[in-house]
Protein backbone atom coordinates (compact mmCIF):
# COMPACT_ATOMS: atom_id res chain seq x y z
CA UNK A 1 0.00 0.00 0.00
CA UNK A 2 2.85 2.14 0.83
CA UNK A 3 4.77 1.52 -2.19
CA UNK A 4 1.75 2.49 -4.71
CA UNK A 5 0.80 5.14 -2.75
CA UNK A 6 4.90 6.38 -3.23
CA UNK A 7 4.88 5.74 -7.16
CA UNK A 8 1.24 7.42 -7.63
CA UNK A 9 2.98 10.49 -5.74
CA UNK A 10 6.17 10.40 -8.17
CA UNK A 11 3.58 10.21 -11.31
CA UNK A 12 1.86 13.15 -10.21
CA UNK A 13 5.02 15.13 -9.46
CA UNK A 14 6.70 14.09 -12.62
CA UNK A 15 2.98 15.53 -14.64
CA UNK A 16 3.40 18.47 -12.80
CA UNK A 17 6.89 18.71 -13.93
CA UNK A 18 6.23 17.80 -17.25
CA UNK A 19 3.42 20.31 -17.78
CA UNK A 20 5.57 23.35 -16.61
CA UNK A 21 8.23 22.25 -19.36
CA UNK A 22 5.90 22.61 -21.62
CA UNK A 23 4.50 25.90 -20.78
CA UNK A 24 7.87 26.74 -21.60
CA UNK A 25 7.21 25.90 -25.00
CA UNK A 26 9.98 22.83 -24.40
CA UNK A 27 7.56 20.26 -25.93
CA UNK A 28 9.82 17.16 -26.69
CA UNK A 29 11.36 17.48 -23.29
CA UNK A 30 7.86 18.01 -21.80
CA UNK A 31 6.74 14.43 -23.61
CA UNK A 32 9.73 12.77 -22.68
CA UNK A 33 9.54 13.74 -18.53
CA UNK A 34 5.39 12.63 -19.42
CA UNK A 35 6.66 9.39 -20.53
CA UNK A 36 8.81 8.96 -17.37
CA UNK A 37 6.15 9.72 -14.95
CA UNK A 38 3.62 7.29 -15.64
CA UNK A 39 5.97 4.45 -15.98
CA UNK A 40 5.67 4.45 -11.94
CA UNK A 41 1.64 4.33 -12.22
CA UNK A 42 1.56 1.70 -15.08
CA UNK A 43 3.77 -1.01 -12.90
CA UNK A 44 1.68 -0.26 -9.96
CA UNK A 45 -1.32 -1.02 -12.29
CA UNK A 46 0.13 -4.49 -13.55
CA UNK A 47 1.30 -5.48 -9.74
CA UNK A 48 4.75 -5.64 -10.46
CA UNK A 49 5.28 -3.11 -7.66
CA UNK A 50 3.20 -5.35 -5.39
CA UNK A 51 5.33 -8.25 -6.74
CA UNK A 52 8.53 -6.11 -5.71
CA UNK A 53 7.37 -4.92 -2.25
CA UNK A 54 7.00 -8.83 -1.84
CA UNK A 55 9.95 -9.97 -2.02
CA UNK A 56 11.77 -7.20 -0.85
CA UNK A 57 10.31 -7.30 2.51
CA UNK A 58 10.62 -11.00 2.98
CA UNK A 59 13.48 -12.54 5.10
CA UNK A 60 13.84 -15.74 2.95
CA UNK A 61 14.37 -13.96 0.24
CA UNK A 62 17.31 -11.95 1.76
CA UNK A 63 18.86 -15.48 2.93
CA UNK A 64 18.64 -16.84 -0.40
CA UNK A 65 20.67 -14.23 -1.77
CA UNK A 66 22.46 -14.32 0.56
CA UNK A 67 23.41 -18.08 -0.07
CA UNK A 68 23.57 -17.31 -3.96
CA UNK A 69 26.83 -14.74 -2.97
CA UNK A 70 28.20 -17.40 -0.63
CA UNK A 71 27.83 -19.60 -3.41
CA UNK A 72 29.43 -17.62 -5.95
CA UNK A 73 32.54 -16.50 -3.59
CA UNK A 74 33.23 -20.32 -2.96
CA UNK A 75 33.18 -20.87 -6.70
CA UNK A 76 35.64 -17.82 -7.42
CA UNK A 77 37.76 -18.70 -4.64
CA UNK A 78 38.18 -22.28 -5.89
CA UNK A 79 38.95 -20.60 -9.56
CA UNK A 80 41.37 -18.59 -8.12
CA UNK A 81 43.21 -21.38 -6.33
CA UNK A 82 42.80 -23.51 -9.13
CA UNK A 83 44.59 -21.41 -11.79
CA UNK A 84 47.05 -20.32 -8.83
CA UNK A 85 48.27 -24.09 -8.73
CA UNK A 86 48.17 -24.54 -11.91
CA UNK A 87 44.74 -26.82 -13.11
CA UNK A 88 44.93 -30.25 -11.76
CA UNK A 89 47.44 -33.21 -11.55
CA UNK A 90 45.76 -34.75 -14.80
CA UNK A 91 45.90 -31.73 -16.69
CA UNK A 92 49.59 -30.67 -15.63
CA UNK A 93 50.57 -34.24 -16.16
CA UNK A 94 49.07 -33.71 -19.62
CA UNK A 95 50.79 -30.26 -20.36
CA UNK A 96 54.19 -31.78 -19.15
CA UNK A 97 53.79 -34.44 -21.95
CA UNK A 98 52.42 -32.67 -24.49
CA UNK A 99 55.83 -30.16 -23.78
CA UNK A 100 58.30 -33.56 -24.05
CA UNK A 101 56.76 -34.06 -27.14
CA UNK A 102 56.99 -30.67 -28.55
CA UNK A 103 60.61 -30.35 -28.12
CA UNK A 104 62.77 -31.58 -31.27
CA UNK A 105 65.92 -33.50 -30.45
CA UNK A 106 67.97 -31.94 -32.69
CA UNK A 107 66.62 -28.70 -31.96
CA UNK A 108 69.85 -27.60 -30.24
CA UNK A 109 72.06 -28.29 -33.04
CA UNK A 110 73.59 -25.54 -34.56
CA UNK A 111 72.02 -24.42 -38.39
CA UNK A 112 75.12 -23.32 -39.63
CA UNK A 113 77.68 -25.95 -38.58
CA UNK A 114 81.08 -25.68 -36.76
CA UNK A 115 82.83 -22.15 -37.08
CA UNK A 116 80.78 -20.97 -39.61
CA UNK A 117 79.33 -17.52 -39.67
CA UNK A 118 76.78 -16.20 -42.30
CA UNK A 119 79.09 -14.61 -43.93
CA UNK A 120 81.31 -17.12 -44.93
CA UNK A 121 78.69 -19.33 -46.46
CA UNK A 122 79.72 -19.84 -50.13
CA UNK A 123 77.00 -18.78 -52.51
CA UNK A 124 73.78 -20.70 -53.33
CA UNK A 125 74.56 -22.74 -56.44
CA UNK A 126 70.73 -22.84 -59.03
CA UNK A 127 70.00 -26.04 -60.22
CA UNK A 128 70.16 -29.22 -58.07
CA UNK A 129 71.06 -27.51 -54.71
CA UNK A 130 68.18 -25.19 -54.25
CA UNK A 131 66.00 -28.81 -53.95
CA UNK A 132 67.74 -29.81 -51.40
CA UNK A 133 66.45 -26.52 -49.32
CA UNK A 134 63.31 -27.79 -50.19
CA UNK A 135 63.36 -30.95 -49.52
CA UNK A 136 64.68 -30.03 -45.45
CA UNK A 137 61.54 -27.84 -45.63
CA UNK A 138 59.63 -30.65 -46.58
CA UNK A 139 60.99 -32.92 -43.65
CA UNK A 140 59.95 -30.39 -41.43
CA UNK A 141 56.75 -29.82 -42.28
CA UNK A 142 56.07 -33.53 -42.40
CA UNK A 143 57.26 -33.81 -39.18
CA UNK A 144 54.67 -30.98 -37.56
CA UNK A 145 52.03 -32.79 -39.21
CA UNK A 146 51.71 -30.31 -41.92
C-alpha cells in the first residue's frame, strides 16, 4: 500500500513537472519527462510493484541471496586457487607431456655448422642444390604434421 501510494505520488510530481516544461514551449522534453512519470503508475497497475514490495520485505528472500553470494565466492575462490596451482594433476601431467613431445631432439644443433658464420657461407649454387632446401623444408613440415 505504501509503495503504490509512493509511485502514484512520483507520477503526479513528474505531470506536474512535465506540464511546466511545456508551458515553456519545451515540448519534446515536456513528452519525454510525461513518458517517465507514468511508468511508476503503469507497474503499480500491472502489480509488479506489489510483486517487488514482496519480495523485498521478505526474510527468505534476503537469505537466499544471501546463499547465492556465498555460493558464488566459494566458486571464485576455488577458480582462483585452481589457476594459482596450476589446473589439476591430470591436466599438468598432460601439459608436461604434451611439452616432451613438442621439443625436437635436434633442436639444439647448430644451423650453420662448426665455425661458420653467415658470412662465410659460399653462394647458393641454381640447379640441383636449391631442392635440397626444399626438400629439409619438406621434412619439417612432415614432421609438424603439416
Amino acid at each position: 500500500m505504501l509503495a503504490e501510494t509512493v509511485c502514484s505520488a512520483v507520477s503526479a510530481a513528474g505531470l506536474g513537472i512535465a506540464a511546466v516544461t511545456a508551458y515553456r514551449r519545451r515540448f519534446l522534453t515536456a513528452a519525454r519527462v510525461a513518458a517517465y512519470a507514468l511508468v511508476p503508475v503503469g507497474l503499480v497497475m500491472t502489480g509488479v510493484v506489489q510483486w517487488v514490495s514482496g519480495i523485498v520485505f521478505k526474510p527468505s528472500v534476503w537469505l537466499g541471496f544471501g546463499l547465492l553470494g556465498v555460493a558464488w565466492l566459494l566458486f571464485m575462490t576455488t577458480r582462483a586457487v585452481e589457476r594459482r596451482r596450476g589446473g589439476t594433476r591430470k591436466e599438468r601431467r598432460a601439459a608436461a607431456a604434451a611439452q616432451r613431445e613438442a621439443v625436437a631432439p635436434t633442436a639444439s644443433a647448430p644451423s650453420l655448422g662448426a665455425g661458420r658464420t653467415p658470412a662465410a657461407r659460399p653462394a647458393a649454387k641454381a640447379g640441383p642444390a636449391a631442392g635440397e632446401d626444399f626438400s629439409d623444408i619438406e621434412a619439417i613440415l612432415k614432421k609438424h604434421g603439416i
